[in-house]
N, C-alpha and C. Protein backbone atom coordinates (compact mmCIF):
# COMPACT_ATOMS: atom_id res chain seq x y z
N UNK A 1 53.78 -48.64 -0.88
CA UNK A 1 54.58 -47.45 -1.09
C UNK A 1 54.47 -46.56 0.14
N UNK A 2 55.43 -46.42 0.71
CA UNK A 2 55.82 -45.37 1.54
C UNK A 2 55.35 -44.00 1.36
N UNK A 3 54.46 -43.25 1.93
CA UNK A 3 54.54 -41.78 1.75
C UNK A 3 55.70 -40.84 2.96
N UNK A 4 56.01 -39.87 2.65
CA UNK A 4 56.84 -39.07 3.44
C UNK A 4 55.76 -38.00 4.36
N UNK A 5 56.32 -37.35 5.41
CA UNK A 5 55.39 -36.90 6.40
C UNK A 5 53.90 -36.05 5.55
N UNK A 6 54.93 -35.03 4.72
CA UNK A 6 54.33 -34.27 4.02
C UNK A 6 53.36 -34.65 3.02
N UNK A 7 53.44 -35.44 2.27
CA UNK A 7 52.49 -36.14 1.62
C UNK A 7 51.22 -36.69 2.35
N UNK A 8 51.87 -37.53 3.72
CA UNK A 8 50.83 -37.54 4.54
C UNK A 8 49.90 -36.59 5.12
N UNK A 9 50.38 -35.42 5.31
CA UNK A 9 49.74 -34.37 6.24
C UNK A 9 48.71 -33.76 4.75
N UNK A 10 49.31 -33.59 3.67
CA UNK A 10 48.06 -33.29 2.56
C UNK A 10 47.27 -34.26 2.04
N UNK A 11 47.20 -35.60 2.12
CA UNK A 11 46.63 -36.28 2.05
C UNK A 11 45.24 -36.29 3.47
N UNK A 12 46.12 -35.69 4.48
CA UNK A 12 44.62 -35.73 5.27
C UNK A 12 44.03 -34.39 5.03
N UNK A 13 44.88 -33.41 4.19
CA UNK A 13 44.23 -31.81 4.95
C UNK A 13 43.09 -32.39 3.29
N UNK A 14 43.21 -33.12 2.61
CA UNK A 14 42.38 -32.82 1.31
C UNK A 14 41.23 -33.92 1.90
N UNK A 15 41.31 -35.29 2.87
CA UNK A 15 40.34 -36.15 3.07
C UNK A 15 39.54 -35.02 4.12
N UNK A 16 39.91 -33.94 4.54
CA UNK A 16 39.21 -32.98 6.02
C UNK A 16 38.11 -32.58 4.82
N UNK A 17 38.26 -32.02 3.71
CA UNK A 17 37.45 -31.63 3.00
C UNK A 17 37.71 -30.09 3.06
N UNK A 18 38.81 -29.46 3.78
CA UNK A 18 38.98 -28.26 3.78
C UNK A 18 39.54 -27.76 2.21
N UNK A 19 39.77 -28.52 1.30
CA UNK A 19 40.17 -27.48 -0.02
C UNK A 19 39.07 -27.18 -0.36
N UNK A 20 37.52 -27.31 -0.03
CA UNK A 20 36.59 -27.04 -0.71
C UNK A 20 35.44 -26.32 0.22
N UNK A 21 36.08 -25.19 1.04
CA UNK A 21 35.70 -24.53 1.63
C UNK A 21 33.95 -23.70 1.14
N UNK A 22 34.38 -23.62 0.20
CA UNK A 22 33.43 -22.83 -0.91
C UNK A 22 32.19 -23.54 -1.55
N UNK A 23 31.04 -23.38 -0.79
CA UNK A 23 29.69 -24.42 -1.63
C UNK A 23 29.27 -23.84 -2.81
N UNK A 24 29.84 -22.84 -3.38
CA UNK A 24 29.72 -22.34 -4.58
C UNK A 24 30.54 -22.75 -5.59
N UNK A 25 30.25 -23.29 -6.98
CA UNK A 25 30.85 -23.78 -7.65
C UNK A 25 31.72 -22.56 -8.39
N UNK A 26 32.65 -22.94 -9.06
CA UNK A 26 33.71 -21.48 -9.59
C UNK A 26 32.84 -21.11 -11.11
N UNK A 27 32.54 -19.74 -11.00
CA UNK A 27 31.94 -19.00 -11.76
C UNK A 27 33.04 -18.56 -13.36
N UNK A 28 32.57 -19.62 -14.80
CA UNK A 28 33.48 -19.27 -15.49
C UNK A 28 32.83 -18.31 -16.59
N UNK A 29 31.15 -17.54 -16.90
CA UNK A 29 30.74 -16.94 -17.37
C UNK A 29 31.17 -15.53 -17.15
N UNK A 30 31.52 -14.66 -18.13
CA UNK A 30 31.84 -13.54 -17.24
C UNK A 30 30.87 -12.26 -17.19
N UNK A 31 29.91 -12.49 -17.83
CA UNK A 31 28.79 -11.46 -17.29
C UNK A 31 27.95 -12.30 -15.90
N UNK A 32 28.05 -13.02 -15.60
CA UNK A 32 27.71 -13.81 -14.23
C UNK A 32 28.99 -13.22 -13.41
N UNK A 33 30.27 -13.35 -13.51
CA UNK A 33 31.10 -12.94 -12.89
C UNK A 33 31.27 -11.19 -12.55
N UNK A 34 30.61 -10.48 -13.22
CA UNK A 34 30.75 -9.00 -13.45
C UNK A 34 29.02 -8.97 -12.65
N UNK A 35 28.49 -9.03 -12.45
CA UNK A 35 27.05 -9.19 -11.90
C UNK A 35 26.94 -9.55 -10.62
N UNK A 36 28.27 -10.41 -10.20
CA UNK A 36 28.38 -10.99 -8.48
C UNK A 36 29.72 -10.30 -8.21
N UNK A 37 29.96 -9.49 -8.34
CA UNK A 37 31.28 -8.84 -8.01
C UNK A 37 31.53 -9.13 -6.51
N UNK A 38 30.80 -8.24 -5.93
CA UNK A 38 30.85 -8.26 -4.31
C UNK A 38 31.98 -7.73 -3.95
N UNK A 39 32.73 -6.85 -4.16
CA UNK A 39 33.87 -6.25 -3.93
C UNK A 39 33.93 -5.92 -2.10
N UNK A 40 34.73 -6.20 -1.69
CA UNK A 40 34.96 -5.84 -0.04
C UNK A 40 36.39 -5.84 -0.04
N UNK A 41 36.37 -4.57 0.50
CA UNK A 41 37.89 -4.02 0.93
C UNK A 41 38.06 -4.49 2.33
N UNK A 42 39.68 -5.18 2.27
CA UNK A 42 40.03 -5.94 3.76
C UNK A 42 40.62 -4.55 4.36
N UNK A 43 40.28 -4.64 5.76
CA UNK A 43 41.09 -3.62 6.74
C UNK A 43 42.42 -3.64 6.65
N UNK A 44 42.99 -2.25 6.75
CA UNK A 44 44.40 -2.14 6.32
C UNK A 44 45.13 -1.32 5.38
N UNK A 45 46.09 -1.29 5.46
CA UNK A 45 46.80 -0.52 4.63
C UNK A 45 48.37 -1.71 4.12
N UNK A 46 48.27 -1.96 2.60
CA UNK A 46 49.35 -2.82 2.36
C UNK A 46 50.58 -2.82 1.72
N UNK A 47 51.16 -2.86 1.60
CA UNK A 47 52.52 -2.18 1.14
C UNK A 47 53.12 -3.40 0.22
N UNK A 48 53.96 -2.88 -0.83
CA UNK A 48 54.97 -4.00 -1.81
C UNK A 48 56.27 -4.08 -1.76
N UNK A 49 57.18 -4.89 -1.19
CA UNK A 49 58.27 -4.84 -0.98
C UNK A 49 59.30 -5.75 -1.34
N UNK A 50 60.86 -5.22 -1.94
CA UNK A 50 61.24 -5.80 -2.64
C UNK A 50 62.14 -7.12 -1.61
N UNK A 51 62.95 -8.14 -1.14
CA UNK A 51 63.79 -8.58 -0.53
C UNK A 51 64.64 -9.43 -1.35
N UNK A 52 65.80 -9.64 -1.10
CA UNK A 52 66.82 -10.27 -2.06
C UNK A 52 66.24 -11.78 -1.22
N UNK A 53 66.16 -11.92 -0.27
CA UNK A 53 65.54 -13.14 0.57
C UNK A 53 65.05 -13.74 1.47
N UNK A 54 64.04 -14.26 1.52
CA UNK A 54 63.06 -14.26 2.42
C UNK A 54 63.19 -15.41 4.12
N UNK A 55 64.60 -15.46 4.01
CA UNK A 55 64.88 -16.00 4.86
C UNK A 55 65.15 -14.76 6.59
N UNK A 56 64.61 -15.42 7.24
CA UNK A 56 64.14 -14.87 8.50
C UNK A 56 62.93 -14.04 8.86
N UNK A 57 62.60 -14.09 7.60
CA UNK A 57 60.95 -13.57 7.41
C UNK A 57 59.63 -14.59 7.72
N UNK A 58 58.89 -14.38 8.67
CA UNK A 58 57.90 -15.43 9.33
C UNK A 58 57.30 -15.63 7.35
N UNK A 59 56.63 -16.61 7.37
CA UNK A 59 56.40 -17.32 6.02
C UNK A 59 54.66 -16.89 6.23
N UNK A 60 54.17 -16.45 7.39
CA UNK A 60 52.79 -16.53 7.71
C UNK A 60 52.18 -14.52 7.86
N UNK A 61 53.56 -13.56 7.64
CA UNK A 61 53.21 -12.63 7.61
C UNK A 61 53.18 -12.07 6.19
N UNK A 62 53.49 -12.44 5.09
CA UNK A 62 52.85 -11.46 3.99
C UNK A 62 51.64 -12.44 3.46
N UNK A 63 50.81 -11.44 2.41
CA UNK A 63 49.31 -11.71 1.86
C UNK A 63 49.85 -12.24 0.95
N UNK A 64 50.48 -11.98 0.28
CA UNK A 64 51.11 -12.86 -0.96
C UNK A 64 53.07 -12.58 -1.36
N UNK A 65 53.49 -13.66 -2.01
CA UNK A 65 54.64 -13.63 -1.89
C UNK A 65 54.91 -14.07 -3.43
N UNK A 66 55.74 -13.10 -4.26
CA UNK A 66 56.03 -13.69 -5.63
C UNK A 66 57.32 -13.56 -5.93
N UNK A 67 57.86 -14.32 -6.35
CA UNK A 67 59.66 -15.25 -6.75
C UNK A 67 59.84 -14.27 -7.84
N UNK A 68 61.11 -13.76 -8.28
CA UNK A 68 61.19 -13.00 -9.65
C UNK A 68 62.87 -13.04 -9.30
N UNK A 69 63.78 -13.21 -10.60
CA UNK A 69 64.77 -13.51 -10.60
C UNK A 69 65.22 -11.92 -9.96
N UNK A 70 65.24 -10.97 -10.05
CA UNK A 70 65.55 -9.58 -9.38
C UNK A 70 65.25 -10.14 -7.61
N UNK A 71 64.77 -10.16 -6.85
CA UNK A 71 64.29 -10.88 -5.63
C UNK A 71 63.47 -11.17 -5.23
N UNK A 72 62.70 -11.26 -4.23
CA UNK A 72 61.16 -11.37 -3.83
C UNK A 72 60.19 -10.31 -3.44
N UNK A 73 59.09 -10.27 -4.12
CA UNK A 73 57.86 -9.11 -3.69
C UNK A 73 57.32 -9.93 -2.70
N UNK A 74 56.89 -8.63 -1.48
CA UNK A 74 56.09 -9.21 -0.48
C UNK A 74 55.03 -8.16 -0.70
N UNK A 75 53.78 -8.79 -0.57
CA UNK A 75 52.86 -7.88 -0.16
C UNK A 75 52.33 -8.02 1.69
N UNK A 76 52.63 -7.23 2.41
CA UNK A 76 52.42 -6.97 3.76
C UNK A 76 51.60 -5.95 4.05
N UNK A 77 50.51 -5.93 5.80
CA UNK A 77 50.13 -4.77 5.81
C UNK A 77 51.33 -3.70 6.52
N UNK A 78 51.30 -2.87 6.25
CA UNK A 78 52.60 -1.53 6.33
C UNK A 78 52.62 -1.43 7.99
N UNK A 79 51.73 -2.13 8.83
CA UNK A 79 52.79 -2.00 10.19
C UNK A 79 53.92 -3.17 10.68
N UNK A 80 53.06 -4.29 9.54
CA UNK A 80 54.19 -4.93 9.84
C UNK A 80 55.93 -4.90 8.59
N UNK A 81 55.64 -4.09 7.68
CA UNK A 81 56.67 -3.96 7.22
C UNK A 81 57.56 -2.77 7.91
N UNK A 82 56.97 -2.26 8.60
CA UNK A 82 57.42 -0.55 9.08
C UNK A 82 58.05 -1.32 10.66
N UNK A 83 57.58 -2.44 11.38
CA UNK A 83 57.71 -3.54 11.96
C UNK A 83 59.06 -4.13 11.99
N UNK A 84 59.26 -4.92 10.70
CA UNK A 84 60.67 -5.80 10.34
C UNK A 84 61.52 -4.35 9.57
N UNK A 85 61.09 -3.16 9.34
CA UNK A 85 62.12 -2.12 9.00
C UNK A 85 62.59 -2.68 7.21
N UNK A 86 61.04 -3.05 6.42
CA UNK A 86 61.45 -3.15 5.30
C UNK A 86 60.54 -1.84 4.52
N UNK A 87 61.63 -1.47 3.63
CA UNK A 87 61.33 0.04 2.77
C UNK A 87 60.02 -0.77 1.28
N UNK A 88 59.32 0.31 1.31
CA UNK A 88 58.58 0.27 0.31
C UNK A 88 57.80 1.47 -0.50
N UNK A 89 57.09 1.35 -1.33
CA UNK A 89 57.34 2.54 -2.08
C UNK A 89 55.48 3.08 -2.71
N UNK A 90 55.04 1.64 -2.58
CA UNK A 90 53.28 1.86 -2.51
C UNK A 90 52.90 1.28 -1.75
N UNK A 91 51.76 2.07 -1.38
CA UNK A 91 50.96 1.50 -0.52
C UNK A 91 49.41 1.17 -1.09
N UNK A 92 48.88 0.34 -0.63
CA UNK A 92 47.39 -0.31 -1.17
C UNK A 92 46.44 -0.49 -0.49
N UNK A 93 45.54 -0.26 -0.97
CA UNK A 93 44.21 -0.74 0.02
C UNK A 93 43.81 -2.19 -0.63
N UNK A 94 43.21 -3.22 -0.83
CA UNK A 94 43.41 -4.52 -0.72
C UNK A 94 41.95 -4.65 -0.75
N UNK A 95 41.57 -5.08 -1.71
CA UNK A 95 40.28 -5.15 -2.18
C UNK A 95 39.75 -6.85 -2.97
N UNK A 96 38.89 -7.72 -2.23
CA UNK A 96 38.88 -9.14 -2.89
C UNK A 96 36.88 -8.69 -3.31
N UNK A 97 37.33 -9.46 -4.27
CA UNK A 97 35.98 -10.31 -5.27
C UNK A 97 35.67 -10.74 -4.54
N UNK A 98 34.49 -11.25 -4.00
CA UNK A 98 34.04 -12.55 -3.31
C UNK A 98 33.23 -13.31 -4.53
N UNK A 99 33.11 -12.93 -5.80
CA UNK A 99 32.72 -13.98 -6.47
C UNK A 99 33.47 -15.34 -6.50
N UNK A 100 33.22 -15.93 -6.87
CA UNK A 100 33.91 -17.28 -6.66
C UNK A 100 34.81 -17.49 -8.30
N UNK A 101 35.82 -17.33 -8.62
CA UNK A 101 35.87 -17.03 -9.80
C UNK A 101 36.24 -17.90 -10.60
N UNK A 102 36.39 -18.63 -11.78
CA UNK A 102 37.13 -19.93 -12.20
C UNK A 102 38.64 -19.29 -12.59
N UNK A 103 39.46 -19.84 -12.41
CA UNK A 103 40.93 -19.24 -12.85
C UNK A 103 41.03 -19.88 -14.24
N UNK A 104 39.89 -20.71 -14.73
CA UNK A 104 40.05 -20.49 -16.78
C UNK A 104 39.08 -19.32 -17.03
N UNK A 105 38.67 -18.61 -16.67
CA UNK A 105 37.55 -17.40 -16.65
C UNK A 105 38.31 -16.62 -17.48
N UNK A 106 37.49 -16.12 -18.50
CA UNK A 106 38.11 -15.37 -19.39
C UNK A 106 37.54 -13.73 -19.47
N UNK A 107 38.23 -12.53 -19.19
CA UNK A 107 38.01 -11.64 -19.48
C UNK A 107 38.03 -10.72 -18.07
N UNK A 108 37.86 -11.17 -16.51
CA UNK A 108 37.41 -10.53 -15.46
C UNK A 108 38.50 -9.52 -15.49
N UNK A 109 39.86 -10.06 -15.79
CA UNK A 109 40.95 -8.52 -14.82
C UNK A 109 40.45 -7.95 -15.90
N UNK A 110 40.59 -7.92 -17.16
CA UNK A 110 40.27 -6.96 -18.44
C UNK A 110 39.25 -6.02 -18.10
N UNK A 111 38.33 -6.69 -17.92
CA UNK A 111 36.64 -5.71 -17.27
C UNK A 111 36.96 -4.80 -16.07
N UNK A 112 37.26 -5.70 -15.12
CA UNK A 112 37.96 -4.51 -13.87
C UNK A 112 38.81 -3.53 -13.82
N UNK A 113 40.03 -3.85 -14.80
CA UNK A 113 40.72 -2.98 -14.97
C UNK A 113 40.73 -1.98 -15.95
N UNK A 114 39.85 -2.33 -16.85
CA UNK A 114 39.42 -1.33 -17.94
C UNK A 114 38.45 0.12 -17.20
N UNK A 115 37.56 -0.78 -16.65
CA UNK A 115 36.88 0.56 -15.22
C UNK A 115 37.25 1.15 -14.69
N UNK A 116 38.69 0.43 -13.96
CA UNK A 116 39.31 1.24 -13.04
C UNK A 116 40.22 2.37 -13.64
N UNK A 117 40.72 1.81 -14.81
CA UNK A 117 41.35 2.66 -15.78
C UNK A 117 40.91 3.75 -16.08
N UNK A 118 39.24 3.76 -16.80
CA UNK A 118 38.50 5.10 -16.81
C UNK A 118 38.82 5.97 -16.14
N UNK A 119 38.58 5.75 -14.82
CA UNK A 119 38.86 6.75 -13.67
C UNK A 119 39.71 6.51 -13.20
N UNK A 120 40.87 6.33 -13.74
CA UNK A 120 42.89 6.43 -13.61
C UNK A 120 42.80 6.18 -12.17
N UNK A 121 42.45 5.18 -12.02
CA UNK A 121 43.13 4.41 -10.68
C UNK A 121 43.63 3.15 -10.97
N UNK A 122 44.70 3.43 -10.40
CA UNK A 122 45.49 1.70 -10.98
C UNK A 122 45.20 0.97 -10.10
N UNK A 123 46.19 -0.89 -10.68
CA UNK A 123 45.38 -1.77 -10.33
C UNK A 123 45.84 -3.15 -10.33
N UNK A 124 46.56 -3.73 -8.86
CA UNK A 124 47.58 -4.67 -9.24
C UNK A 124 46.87 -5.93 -8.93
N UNK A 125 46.07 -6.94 -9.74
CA UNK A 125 45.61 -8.19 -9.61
C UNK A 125 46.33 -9.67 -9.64
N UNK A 126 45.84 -10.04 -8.02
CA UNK A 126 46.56 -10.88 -7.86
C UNK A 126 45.18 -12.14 -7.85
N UNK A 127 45.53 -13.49 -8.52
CA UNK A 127 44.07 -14.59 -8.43
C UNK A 127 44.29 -15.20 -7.30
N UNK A 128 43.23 -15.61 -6.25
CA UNK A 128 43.79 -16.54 -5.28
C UNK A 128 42.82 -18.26 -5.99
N UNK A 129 43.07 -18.86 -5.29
CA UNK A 129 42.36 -19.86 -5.98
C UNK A 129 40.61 -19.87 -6.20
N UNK A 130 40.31 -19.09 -4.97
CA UNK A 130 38.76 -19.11 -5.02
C UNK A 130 38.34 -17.53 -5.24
N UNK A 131 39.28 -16.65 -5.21
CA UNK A 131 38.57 -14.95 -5.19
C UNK A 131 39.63 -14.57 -6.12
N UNK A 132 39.60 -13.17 -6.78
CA UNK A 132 40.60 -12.38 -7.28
C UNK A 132 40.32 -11.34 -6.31
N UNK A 133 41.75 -10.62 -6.27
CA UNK A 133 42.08 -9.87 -5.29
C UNK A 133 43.05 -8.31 -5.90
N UNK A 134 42.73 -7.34 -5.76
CA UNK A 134 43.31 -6.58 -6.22
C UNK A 134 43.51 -5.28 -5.23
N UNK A 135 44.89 -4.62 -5.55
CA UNK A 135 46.09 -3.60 -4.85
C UNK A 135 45.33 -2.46 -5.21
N UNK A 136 45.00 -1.57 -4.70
CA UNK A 136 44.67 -0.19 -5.42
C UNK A 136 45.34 0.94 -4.57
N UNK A 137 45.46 2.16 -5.15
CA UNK A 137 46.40 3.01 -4.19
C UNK A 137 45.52 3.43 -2.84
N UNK A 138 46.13 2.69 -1.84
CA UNK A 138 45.15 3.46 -0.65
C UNK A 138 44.02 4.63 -0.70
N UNK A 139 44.69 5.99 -1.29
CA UNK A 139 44.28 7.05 -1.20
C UNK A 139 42.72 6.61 -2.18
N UNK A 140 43.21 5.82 -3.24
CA UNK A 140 41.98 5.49 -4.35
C UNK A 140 41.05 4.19 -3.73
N UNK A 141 40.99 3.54 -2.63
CA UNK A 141 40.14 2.48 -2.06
C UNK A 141 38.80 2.21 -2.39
N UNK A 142 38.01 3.57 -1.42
CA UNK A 142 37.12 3.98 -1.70
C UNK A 142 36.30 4.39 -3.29
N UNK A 143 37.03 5.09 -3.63
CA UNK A 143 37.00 5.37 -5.13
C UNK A 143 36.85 3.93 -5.67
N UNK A 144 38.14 3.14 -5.77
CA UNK A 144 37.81 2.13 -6.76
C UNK A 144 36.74 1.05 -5.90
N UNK A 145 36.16 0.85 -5.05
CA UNK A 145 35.14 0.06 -4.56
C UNK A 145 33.85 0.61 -5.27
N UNK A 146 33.16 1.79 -5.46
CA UNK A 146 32.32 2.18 -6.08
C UNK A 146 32.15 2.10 -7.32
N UNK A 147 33.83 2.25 -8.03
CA UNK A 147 33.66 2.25 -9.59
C UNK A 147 33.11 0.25 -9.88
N UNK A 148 34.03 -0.36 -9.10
CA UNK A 148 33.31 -2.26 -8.93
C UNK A 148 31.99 -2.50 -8.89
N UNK A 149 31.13 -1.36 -7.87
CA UNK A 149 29.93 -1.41 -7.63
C UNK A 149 29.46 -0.73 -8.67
N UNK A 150 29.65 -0.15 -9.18
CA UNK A 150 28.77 0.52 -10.73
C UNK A 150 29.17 -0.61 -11.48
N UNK A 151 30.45 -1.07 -11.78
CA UNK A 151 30.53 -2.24 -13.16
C UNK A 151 29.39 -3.46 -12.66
N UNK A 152 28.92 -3.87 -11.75
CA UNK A 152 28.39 -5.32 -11.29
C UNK A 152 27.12 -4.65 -11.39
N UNK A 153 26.69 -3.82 -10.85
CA UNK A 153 25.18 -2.98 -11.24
C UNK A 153 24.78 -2.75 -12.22
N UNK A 154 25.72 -2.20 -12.96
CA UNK A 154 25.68 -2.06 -14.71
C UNK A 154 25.05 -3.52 -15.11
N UNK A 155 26.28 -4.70 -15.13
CA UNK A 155 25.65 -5.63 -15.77
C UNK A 155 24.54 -6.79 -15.11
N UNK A 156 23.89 -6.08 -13.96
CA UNK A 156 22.80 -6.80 -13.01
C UNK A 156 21.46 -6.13 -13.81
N UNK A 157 21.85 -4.89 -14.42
CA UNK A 157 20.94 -4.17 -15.18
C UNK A 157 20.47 -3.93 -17.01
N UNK A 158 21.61 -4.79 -17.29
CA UNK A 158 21.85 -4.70 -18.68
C UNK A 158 21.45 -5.97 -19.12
């Protein structure tokens, strides 16, 4: 059987051993998961933007990209949307888990966002395969990095 280029080229990127970047196995307990938080805010400021289509848009400049029959959300950092001259309307500070998280894990956005809620800072969670990653309003960054660090302290202590 014939493979096509593409098949070939993931067939080697999975024999490189690069999908398994991570020597940590994915964490599906969630007081283990609330206990390794490790919250680190990436440099930047990120913005959400709507486009009817993502054609002529480099494929390698937004953080995440989601399909919705209305058009496409980009999440970008805001010089490069201010850059390509696309309008947007929040801005985020960009905050990842470094726990390793299982994506059958039951309960983590609930816990995070219930905290963050307390102290009315919102909270747009996106899973990547190995971290969860979440939008918070710039101005609230700081703020919500501490309220993460009290929830993971809490249950390192409880």
């Amino acid at each position: 059987m014939r493979r096509s280029a593409g098949e070939r080229k993931l067939a080697d990127f999975l024999r490189s051993g690069a999908q398994n970047p991570s020597p940590m196995p994915p964490v599906n307990d969630l007081r283990q998961l609330l206990q390794n938080l490790c919250p680190e805010r990436n440099p930047g400021t990120y913005v959400f933007t709507l486009v009817p289509d993502t054609a002529g848009i480099d494929r390698t400049l937004p953080v995440a990209t989601i399909r919705e029959p209305e058009g496409t959300t980009l999440i970008l950092q805001q010089e490069v949307a201010d850059g390509l001259g696309l309008p947007y309307t929040y801005r985020a500070a960009w905050i990842t888990l470094r726990v390793r998280s299982d994506l059958a894990a039951v309960g983590l956005t609930a816990a995070v966002a219930t905290a963050l809620a307390a102290e009315g800072i919102s909270c747009n969670v996106m899973a990547g395969y190995y971290h969860d990653h979440l939008f918070v309003e710039v101005e609230r960054g700081e703020a919500a990095l501490r309220v993460l660090r009290r929830l993971s302290e809490g249950e390192r202590e409880g």
